[in-house]
PDB file of N, CA and C in Angstrom:
ATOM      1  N   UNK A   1       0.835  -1.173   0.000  1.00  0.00           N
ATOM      2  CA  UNK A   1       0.000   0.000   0.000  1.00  0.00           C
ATOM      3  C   UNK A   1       0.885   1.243   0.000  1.00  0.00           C
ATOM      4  N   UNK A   2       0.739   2.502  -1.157  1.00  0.00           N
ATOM      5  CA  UNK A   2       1.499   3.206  -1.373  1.00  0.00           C
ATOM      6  C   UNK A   2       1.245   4.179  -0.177  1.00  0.00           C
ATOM      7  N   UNK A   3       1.152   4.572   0.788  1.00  0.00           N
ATOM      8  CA  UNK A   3       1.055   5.432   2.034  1.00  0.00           C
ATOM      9  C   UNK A   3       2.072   6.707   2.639  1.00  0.00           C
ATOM     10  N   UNK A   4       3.050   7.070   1.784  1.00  0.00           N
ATOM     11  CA  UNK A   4       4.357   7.370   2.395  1.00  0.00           C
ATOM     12  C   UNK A   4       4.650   8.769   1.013  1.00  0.00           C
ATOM     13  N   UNK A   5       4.755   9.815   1.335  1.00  0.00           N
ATOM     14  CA  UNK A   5       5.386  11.026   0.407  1.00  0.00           C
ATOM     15  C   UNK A   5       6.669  11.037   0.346  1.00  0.00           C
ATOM     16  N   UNK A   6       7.708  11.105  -0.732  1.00  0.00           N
ATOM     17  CA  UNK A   6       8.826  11.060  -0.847  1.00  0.00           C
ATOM     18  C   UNK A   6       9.340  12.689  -0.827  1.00  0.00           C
ATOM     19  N   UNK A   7       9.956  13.557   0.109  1.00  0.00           N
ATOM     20  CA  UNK A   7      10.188  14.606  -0.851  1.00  0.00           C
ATOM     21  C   UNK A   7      11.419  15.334  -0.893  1.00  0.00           C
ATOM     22  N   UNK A   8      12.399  15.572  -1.766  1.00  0.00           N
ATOM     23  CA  UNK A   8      13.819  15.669  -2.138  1.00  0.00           C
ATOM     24  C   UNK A   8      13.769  16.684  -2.583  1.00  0.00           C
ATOM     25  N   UNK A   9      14.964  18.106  -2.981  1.00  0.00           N
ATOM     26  CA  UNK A   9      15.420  19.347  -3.512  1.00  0.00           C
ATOM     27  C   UNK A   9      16.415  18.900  -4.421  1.00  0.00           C
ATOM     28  N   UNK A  10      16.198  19.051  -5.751  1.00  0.00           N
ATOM     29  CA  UNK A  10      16.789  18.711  -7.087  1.00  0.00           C
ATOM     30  C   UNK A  10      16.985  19.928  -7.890  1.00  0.00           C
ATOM     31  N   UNK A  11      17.984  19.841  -8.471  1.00  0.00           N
ATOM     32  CA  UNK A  11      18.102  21.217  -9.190  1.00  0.00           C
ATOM     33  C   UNK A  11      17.056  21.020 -10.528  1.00  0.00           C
ATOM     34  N   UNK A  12      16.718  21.746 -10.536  1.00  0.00           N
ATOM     35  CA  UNK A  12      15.403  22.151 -11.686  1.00  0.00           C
ATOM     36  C   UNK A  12      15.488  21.762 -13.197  1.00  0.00           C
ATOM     37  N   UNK A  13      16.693  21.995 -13.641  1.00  0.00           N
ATOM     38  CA  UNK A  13      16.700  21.235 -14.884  1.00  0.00           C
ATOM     39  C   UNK A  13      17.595  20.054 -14.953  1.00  0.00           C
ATOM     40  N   UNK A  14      17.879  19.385 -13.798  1.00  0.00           N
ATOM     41  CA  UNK A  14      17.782  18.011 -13.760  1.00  0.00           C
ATOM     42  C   UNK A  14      16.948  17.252 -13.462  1.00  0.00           C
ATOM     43  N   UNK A  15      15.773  17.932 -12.855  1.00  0.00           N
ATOM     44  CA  UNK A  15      14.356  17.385 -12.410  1.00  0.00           C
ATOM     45  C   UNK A  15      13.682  17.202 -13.931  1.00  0.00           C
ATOM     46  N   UNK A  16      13.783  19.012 -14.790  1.00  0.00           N
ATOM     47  CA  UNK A  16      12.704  18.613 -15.999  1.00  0.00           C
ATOM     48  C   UNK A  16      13.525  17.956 -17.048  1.00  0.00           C
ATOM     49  N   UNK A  17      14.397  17.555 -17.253  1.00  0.00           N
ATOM     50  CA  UNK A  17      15.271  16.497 -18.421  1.00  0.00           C
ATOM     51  C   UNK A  17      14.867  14.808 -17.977  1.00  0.00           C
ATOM     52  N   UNK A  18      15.345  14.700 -16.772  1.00  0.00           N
ATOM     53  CA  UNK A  18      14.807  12.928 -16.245  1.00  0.00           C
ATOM     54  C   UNK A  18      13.014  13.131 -16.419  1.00  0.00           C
ATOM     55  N   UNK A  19      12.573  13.980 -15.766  1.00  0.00           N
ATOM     56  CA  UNK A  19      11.121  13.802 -16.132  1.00  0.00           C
ATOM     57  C   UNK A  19      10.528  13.903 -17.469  1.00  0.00           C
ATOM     58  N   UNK A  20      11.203  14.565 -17.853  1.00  0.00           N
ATOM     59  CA  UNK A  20      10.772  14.720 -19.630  1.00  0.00           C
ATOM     60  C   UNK A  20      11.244  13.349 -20.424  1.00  0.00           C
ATOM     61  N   UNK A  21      12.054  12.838 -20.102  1.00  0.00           N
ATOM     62  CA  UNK A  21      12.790  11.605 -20.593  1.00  0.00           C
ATOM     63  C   UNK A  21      11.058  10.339 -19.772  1.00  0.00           C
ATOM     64  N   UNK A  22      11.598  10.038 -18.693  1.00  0.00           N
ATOM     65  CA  UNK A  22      10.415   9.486 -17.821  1.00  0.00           C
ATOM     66  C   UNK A  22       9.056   9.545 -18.960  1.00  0.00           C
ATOM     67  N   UNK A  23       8.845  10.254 -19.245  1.00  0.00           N
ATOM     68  CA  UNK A  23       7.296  11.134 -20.068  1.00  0.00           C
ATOM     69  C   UNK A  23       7.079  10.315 -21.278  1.00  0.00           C
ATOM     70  N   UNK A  24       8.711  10.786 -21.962  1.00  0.00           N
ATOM     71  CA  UNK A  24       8.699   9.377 -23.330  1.00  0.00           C
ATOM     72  C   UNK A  24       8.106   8.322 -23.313  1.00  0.00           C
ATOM     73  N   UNK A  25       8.852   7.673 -22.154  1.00  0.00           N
ATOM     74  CA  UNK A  25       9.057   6.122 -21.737  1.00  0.00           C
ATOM     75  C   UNK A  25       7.623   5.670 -21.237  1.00  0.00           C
ATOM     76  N   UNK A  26       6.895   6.689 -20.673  1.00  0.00           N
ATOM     77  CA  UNK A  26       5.335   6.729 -19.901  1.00  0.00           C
ATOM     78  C   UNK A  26       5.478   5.705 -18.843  1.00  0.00           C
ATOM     79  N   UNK A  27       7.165   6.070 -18.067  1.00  0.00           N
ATOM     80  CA  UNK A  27       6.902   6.139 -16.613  1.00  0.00           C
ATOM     81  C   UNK A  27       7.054   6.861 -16.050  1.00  0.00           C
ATOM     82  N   UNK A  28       6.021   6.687 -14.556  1.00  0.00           N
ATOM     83  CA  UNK A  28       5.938   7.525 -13.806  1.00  0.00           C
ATOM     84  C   UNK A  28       6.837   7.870 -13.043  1.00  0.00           C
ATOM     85  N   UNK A  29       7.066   9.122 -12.198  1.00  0.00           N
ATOM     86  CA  UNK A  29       8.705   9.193 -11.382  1.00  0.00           C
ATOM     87  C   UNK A  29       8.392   8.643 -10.053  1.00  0.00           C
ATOM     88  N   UNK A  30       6.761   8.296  -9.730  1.00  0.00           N
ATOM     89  CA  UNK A  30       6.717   7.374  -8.637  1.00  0.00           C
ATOM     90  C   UNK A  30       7.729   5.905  -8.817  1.00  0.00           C
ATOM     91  N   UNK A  31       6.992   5.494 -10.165  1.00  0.00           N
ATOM     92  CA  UNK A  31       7.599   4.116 -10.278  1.00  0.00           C
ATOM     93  C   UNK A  31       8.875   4.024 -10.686  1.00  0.00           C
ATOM     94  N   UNK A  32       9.697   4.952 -10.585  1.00  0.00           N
ATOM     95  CA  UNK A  32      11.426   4.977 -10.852  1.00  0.00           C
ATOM     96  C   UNK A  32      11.703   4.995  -9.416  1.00  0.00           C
ATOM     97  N   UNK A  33      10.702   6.097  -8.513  1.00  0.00           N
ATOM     98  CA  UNK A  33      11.628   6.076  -6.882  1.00  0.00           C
ATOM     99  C   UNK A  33      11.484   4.919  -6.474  1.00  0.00           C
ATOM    100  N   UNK A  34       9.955   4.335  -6.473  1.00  0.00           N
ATOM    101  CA  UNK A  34       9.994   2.769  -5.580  1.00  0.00           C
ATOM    102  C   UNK A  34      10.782   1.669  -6.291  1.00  0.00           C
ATOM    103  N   UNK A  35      11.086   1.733  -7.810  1.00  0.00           N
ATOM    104  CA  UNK A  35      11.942   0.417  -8.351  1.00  0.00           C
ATOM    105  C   UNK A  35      13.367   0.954  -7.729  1.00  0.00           C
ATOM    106  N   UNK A  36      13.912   2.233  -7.560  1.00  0.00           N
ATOM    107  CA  UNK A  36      15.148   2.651  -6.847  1.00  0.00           C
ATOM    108  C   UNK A  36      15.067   1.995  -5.633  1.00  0.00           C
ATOM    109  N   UNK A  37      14.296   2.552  -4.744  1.00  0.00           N
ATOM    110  CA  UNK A  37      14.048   1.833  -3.197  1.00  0.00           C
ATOM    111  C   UNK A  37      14.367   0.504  -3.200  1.00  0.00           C
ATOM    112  N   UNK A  38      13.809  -0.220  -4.010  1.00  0.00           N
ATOM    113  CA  UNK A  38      13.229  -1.599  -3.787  1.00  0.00           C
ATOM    114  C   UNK A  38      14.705  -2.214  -4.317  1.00  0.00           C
ATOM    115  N   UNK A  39      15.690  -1.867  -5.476  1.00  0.00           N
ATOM    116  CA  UNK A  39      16.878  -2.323  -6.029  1.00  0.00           C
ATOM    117  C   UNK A  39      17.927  -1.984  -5.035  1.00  0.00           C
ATOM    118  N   UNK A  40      17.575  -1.304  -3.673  1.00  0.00           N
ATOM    119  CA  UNK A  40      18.503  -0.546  -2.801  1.00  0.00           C
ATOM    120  C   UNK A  40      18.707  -1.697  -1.499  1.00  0.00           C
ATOM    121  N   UNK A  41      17.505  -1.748  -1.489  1.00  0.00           N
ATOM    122  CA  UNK A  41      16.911  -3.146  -0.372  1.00  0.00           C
ATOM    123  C   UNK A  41      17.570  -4.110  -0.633  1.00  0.00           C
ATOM    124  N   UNK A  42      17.209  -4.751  -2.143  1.00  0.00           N
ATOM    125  CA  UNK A  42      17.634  -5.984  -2.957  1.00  0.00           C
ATOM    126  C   UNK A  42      19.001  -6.165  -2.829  1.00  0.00           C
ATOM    127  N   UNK A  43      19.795  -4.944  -3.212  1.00  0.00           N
ATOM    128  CA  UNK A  43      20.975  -4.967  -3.339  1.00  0.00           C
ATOM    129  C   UNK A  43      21.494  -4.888  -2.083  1.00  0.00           C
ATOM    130  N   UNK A  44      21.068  -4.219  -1.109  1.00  0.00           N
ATOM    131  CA  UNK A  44      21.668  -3.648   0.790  1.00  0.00           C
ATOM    132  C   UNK A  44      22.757  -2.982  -0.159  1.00  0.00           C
ATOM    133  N   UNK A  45      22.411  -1.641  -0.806  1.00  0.00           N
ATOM    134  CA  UNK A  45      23.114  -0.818  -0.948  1.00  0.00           C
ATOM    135  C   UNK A  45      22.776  -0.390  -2.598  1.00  0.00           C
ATOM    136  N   UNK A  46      23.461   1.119  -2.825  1.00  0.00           N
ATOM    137  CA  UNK A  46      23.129   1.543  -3.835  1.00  0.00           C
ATOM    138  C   UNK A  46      23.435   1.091  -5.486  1.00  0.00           C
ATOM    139  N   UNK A  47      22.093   0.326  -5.824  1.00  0.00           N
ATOM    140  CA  UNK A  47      22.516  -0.505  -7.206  1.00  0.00           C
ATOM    141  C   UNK A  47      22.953   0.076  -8.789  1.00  0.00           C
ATOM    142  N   UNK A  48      24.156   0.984  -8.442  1.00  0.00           N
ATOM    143  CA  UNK A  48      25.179   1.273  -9.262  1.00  0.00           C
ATOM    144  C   UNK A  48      25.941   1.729  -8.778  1.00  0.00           C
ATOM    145  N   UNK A  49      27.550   1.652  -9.288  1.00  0.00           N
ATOM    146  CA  UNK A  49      28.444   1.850  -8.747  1.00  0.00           C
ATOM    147  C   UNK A  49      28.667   3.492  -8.716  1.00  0.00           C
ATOM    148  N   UNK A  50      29.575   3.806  -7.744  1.00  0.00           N
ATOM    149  CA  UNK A  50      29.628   5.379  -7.433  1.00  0.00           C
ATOM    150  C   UNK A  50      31.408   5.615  -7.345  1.00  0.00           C
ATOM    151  N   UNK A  51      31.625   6.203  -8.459  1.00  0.00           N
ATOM    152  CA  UNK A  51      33.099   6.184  -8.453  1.00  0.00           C
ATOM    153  C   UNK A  51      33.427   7.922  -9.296  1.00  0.00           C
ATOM    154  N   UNK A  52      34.916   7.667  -8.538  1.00  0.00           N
ATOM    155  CA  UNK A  52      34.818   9.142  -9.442  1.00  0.00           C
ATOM    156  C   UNK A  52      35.772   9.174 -10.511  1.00  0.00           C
ATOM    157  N   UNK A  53      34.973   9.515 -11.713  1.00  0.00           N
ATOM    158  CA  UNK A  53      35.753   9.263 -13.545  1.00  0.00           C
ATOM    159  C   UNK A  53      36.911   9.678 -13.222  1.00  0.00           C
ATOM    160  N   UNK A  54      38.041   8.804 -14.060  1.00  0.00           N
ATOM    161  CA  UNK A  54      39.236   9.035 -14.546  1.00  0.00           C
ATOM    162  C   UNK A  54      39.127  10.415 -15.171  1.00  0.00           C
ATOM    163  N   UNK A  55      40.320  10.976 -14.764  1.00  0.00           N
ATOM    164  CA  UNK A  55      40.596  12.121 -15.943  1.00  0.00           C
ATOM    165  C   UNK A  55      41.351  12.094 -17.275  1.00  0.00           C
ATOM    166  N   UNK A  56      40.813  12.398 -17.875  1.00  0.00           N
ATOM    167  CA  UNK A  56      41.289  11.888 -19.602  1.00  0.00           C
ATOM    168  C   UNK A  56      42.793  12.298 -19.441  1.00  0.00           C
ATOM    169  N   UNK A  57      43.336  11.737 -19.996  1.00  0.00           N
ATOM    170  CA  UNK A  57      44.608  12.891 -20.395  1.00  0.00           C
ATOM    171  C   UNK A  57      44.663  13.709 -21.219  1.00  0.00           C
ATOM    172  N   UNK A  58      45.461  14.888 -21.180  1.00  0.00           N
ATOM    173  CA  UNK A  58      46.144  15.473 -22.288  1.00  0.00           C
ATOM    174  C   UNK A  58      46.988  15.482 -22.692  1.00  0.00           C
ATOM    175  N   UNK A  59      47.086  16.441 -23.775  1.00  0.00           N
ATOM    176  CA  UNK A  59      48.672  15.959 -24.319  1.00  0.00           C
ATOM    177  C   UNK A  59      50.013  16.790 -23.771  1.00  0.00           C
ATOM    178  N   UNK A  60      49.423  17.518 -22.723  1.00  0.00           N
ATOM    179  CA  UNK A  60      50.418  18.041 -22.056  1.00  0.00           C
ATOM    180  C   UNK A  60      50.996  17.035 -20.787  1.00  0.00           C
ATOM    181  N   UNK A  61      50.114  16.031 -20.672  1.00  0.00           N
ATOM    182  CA  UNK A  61      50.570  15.393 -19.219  1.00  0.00           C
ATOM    183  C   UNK A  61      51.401  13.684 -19.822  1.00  0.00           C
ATOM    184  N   UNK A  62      50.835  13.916 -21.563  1.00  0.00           N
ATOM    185  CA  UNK A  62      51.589  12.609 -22.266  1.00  0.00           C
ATOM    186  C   UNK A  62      52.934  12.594 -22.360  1.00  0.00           C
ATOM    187  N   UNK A  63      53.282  11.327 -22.323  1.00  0.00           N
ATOM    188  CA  UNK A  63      55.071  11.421 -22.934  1.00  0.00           C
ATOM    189  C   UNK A  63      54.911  11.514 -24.420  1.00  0.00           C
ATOM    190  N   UNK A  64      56.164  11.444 -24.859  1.00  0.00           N
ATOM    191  CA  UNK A  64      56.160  11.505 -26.593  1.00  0.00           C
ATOM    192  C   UNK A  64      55.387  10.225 -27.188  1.00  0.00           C
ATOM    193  N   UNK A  65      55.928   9.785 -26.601  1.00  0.00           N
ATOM    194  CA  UNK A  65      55.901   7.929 -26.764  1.00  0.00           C
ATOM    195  C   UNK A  65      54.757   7.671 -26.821  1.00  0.00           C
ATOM    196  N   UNK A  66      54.204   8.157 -25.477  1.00  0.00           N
ATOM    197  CA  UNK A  66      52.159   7.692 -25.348  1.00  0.00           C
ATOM    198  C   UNK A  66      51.538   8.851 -26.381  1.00  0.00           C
ATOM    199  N   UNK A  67      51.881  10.118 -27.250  1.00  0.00           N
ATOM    200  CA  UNK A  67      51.479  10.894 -27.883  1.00  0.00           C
ATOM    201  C   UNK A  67      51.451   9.978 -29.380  1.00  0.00           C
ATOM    202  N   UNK A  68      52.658   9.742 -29.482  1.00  0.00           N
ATOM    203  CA  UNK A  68      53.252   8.956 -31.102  1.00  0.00           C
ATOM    204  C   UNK A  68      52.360   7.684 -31.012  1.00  0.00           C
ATOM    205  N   UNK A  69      51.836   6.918 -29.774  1.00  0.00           N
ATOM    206  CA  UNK A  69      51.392   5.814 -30.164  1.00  0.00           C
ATOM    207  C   UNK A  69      49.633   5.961 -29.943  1.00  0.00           C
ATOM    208  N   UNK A  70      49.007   7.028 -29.397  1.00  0.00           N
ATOM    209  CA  UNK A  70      47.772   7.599 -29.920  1.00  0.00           C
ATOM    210  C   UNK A  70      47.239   8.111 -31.197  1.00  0.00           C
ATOM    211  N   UNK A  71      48.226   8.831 -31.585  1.00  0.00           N
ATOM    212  CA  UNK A  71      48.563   9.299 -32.909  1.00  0.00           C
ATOM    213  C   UNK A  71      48.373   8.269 -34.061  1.00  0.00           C
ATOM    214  N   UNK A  72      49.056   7.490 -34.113  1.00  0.00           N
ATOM    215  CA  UNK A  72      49.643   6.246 -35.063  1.00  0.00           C
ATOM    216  C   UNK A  72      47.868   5.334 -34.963  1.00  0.00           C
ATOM    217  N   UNK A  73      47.258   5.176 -33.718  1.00  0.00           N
ATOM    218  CA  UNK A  73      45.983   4.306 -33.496  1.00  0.00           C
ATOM    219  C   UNK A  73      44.918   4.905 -34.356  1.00  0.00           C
ATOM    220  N   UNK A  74      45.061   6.479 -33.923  1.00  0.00           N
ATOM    221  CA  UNK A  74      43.839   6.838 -35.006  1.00  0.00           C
ATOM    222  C   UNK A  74      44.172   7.027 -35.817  1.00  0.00           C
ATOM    223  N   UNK A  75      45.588   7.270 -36.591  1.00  0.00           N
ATOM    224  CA  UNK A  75      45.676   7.273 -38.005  1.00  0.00           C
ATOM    225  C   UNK A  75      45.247   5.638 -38.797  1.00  0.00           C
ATOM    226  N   UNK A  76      45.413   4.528 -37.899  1.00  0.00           N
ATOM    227  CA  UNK A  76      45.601   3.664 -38.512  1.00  0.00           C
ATOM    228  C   UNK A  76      43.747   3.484 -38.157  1.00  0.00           C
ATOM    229  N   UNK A  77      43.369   3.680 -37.514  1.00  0.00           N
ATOM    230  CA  UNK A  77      41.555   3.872 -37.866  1.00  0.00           C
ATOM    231  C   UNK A  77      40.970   4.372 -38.733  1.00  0.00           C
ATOM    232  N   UNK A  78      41.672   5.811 -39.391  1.00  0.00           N
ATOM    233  CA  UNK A  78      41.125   6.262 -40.282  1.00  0.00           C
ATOM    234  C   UNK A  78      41.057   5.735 -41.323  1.00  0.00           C
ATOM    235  N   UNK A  79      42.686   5.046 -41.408  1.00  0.00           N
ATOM    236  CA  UNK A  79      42.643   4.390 -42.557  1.00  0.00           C
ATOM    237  C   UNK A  79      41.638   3.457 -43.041  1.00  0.00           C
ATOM    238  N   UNK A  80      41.146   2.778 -41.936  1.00  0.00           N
ATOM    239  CA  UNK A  80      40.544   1.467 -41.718  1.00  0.00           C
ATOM    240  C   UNK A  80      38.991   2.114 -41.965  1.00  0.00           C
ATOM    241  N   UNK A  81      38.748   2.855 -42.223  1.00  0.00           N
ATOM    242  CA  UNK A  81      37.805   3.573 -41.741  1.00  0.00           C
ATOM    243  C   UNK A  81      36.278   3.414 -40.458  1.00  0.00           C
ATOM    244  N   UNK A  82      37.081   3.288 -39.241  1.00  0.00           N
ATOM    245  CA  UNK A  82      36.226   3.284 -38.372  1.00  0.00           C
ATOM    246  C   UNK A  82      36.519   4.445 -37.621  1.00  0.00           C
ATOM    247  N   UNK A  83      35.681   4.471 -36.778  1.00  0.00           N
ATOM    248  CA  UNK A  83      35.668   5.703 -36.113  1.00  0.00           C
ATOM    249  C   UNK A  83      34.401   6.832 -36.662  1.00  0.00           C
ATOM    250  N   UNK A  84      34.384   7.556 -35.917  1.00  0.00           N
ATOM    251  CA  UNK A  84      32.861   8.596 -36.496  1.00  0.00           C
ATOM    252  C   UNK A  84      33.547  10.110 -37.341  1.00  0.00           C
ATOM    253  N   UNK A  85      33.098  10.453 -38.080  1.00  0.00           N
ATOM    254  CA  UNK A  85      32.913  11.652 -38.921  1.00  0.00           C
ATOM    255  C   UNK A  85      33.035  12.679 -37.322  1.00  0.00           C
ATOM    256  N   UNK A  86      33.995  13.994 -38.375  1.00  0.00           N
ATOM    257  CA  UNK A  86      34.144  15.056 -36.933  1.00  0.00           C
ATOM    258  C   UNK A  86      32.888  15.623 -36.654  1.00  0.00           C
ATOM    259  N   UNK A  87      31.891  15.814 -38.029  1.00  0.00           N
ATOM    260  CA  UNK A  87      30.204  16.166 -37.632  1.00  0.00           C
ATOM    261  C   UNK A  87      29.576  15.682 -36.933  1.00  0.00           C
ATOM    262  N   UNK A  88      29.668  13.971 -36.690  1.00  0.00           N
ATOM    263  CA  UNK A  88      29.247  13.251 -35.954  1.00  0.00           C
ATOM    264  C   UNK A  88      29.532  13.258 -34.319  1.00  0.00           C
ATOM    265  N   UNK A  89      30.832  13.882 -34.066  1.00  0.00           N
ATOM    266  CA  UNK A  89      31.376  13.921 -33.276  1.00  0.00           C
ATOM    267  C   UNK A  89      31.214  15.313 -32.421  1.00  0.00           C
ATOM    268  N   UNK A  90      31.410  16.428 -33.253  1.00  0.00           N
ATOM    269  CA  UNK A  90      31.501  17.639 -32.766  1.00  0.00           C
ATOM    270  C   UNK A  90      29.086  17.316 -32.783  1.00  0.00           C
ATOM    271  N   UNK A  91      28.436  17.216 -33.195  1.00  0.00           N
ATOM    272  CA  UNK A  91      27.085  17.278 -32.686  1.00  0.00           C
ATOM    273  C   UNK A  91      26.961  16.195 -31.828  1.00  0.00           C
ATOM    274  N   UNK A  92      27.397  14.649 -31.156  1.00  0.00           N
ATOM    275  CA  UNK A  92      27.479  14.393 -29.633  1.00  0.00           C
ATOM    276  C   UNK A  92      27.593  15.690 -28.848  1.00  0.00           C
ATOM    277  N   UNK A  93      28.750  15.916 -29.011  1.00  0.00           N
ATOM    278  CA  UNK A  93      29.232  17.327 -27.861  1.00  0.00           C
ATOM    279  C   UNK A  93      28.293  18.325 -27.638  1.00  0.00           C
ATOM    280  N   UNK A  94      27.537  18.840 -29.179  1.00  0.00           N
ATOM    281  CA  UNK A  94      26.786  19.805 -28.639  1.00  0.00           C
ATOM    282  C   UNK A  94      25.313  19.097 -27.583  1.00  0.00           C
ATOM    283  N   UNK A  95      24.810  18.251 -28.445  1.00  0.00           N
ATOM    284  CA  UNK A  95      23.788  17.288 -27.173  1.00  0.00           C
ATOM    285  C   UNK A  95      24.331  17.322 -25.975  1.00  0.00           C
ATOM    286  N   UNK A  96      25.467  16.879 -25.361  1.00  0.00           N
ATOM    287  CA  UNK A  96      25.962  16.412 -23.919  1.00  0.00           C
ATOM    288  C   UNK A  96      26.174  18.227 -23.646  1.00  0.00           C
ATOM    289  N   UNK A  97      26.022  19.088 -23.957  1.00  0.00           N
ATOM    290  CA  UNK A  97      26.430  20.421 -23.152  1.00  0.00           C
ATOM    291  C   UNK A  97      24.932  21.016 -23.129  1.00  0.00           C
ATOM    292  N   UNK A  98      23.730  20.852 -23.706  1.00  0.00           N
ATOM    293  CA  UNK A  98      22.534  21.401 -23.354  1.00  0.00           C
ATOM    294  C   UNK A  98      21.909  20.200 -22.084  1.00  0.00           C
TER     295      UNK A  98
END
């Protein structure tokens, strides 16, 4: 029996992006908190890991060596042709910054 108000302070446009996403999917953000709850229980603890990302490198913190052999990988991708188009690439980026 659902009996119990959940209520949390979220910054606002991380509230309306997950809920707008949620909206797509036509679930409710009830039924994301209680499947959270309930995977928290299941698990006795929070069911994904919580770590903090590596920092990429740059090429200021590379040796020559690790520069020449990054270098050489994507040249030899291009050749091959895998890898994504810079359009493809530079519009990810703009998505992940709005």
């Amino acid at each position: 029996m659902k009996d119990t108000t959940v209520s949390a302070r979220v910054e606002n446009d991380i509230k309306v992006q997950a809920e707008d996403i949620l909206q797509k999917l036509g679930i409710p953000v009830s039924v994301v908190i209680n499947s959270l709850y309930r995977q928290i229980i299941y698990r006795n603890g929070i069911p994904f890991p919580l770590t903090v990302p590596e920092i990429p490198k740059t090429i200021d913190s590379m040796t020559d060596t690790e520069l020449t052999a990054k270098l050489q990988h994507s040249y030899e991708q291009a050749l091959a042709g895998e890898g994504r188009s810079f359009k493809e690439v530079f519009e990810d980026l703009e998505r992940s910054l709005k």
